[in-house]
Every structure is written in C-alpha cells, then in structure tokens.
C-alpha atoms as a PDB file:
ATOM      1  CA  UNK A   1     -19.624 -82.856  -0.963  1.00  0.00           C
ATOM      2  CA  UNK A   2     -16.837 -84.049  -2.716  1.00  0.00           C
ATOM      3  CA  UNK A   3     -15.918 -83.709  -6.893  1.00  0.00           C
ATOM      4  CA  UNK A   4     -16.429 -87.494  -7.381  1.00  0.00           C
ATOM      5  CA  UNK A   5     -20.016 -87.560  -5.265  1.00  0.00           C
ATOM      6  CA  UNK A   6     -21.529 -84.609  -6.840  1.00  0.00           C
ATOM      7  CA  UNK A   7     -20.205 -85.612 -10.997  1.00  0.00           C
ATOM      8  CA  UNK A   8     -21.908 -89.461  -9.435  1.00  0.00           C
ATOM      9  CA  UNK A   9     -24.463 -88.429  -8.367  1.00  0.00           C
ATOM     10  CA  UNK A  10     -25.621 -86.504 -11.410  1.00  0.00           C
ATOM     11  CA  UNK A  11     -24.928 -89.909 -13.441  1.00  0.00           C
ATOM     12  CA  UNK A  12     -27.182 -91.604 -11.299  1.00  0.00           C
ATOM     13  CA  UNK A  13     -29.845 -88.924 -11.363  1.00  0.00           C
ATOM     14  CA  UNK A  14     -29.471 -88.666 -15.494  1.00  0.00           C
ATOM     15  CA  UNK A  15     -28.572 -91.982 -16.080  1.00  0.00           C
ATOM     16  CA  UNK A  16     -25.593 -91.180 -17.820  1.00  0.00           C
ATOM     17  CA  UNK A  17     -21.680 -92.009 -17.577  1.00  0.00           C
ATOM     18  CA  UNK A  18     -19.638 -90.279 -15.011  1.00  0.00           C
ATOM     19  CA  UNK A  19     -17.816 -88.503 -18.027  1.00  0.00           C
ATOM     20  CA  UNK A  20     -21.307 -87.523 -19.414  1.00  0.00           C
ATOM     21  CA  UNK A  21     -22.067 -86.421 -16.344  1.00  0.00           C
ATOM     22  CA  UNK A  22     -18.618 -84.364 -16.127  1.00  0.00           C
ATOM     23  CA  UNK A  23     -19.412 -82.937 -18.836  1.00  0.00           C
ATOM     24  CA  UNK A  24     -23.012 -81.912 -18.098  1.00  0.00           C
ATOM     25  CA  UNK A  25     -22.268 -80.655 -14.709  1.00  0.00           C
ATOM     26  CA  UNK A  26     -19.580 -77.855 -16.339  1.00  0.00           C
ATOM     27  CA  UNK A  27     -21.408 -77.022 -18.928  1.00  0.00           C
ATOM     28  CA  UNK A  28     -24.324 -76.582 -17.408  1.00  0.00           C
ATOM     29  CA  UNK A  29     -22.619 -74.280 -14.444  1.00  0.00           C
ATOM     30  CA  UNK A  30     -21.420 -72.643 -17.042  1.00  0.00           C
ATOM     31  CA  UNK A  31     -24.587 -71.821 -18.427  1.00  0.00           C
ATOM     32  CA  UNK A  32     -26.195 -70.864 -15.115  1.00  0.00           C
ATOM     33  CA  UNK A  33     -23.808 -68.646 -14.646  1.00  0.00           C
ATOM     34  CA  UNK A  34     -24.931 -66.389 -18.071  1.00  0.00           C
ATOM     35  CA  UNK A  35     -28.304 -66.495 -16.124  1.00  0.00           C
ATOM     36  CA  UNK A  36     -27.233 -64.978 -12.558  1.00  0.00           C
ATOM     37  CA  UNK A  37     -25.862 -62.377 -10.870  1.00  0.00           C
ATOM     38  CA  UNK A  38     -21.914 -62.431 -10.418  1.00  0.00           C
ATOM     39  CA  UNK A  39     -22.975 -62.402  -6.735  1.00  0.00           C
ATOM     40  CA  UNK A  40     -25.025 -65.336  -6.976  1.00  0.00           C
ATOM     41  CA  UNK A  41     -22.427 -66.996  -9.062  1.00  0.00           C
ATOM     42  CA  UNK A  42     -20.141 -66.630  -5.989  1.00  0.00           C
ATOM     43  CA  UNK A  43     -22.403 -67.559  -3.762  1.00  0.00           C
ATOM     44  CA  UNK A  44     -22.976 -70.899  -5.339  1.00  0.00           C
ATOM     45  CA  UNK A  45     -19.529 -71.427  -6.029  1.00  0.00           C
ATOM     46  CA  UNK A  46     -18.602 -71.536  -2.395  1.00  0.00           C
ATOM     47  CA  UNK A  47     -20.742 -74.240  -2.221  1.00  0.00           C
ATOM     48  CA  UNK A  48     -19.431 -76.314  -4.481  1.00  0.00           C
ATOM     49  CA  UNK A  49     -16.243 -78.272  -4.843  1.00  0.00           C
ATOM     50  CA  UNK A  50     -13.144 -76.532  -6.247  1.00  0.00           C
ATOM     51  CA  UNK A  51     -13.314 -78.530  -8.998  1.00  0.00           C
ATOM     52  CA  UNK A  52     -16.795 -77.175 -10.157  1.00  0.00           C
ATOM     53  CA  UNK A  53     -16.634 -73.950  -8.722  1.00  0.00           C
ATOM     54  CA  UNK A  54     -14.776 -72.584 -11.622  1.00  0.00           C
ATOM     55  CA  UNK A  55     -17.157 -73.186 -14.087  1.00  0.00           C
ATOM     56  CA  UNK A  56     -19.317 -70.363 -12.430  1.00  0.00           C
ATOM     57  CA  UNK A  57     -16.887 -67.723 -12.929  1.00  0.00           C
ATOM     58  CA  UNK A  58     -17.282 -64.574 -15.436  1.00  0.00           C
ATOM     59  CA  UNK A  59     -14.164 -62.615 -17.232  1.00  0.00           C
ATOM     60  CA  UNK A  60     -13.873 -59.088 -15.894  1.00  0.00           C
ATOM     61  CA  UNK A  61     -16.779 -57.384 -17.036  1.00  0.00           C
ATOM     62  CA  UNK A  62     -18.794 -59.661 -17.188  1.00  0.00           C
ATOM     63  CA  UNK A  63     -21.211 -58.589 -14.355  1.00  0.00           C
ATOM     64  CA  UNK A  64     -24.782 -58.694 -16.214  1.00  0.00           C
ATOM     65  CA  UNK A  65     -26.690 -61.916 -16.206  1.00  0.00           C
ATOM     66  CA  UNK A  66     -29.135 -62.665 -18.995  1.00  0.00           C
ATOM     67  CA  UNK A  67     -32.421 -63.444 -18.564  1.00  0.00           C
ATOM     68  CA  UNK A  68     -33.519 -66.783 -20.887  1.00  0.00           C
ATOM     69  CA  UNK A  69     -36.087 -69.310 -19.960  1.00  0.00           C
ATOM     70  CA  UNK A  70     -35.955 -72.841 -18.819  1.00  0.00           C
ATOM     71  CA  UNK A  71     -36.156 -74.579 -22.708  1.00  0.00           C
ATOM     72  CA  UNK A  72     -33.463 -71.587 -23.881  1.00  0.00           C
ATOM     73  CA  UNK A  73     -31.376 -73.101 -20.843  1.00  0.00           C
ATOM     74  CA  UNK A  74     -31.615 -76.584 -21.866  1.00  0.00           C
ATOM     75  CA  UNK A  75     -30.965 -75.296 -25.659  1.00  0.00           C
ATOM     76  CA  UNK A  76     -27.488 -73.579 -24.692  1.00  0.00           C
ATOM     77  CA  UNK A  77     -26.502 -76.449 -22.757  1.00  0.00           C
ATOM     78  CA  UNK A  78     -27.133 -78.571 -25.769  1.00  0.00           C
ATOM     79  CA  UNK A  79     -25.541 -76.785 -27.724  1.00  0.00           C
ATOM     80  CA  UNK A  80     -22.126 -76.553 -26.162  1.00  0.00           C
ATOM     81  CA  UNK A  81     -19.098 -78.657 -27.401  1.00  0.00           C
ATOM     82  CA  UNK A  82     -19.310 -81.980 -26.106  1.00  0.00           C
ATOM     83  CA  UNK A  83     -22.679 -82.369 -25.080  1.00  0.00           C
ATOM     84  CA  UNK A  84     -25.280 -84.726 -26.777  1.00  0.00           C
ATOM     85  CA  UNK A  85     -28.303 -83.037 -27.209  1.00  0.00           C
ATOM     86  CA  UNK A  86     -30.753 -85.764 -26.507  1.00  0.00           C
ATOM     87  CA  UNK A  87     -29.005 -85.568 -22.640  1.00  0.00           C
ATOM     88  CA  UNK A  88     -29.220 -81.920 -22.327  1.00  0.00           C
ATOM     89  CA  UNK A  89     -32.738 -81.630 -20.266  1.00  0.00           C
ATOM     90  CA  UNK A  90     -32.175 -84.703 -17.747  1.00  0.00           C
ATOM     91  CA  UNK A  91     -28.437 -83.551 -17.151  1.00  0.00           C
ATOM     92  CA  UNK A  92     -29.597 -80.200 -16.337  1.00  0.00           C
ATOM     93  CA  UNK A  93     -32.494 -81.259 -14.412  1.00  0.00           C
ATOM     94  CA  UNK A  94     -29.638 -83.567 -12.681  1.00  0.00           C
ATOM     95  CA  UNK A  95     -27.070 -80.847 -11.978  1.00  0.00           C
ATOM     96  CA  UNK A  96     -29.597 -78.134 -10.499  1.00  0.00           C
ATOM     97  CA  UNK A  97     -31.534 -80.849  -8.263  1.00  0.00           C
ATOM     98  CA  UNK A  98     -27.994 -82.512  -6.705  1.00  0.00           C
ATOM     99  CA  UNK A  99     -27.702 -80.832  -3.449  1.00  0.00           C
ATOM    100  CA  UNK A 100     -24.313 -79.115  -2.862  1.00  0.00           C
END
C-alpha cells in the first residue's frame, strides 16, 4: 500500500482530515513503537511504506519496549505535539485496524 492510501484510509476510518490523519498515523507509530520489541518494530516497518516506516524506529539503545495498556496508549498519543486529544482513541483505533 502506498503513503497516500494508508494516511486516506485512516481519515476515512477516523473521520478526520488527511493531515489529521498524517499526523495520527506518526504519532501513533511512534507510540507503538515504545510498546514493542525493536524486532517487532522492524518487522512492521517492512510492511509499511517508507514514508511511515520511520516513525517505528528507536535511537541506539533503545532496545526495551514498555509495557502500558490500551487507555495509557491512547493517553501518550494524545498527548504528543500536534494531536487533538478528543481524536486520539478513533485515530489510533484507525491506524492499528488499516491493513498494511
């Protein structure tokens, strides 16, 4: 799947703007990857575009993932720089549910 089709298809699925949806789909990468395994980060990120596969990489050392729960997810994601809180749980429930 292509950059474009994935970021669209998490608008549709959140009913958001393709740059809400942008936005979502990093940070929320971002966030999964705090929760897995660098290995499992990889693994996902071959999946994925290019363009999103960066968002699942860790700085050197950073090989331990943290174990949170679903509603600690959704919090982090809210709370990153341009996300609006209200949009946190549907864009995350987007991102994770668009197939690869």
């Amino acid at each position: 799947m292509e950059y474009e089709d994935f970021v669209n298809a998490v608008a549709t699925r959140a009913k958001v703007s393709t740059d809400q949806a942008a936005t979502l789909t990093g940070v929320t990468l971002e966030t999964l990857a705090d929760r897995i395994s660098a290995g499992q980060a990889e693994d996902l990120a071959y999946q994925l575009p290019d363009r999103l596969a960066g968002h699942l990489s860790r700085p050197l050392g950073g090989e331990m993932a943290t174990s949170f729960r679903l509603d600690e997810f959704v919090r982090r994601v809210g709370d990153r720089p341009g996300v609006d809180r209200a949009l946190a749980g549907a864009g995350v429930r987007a991102v994770l549910t668009t197939p690869p």
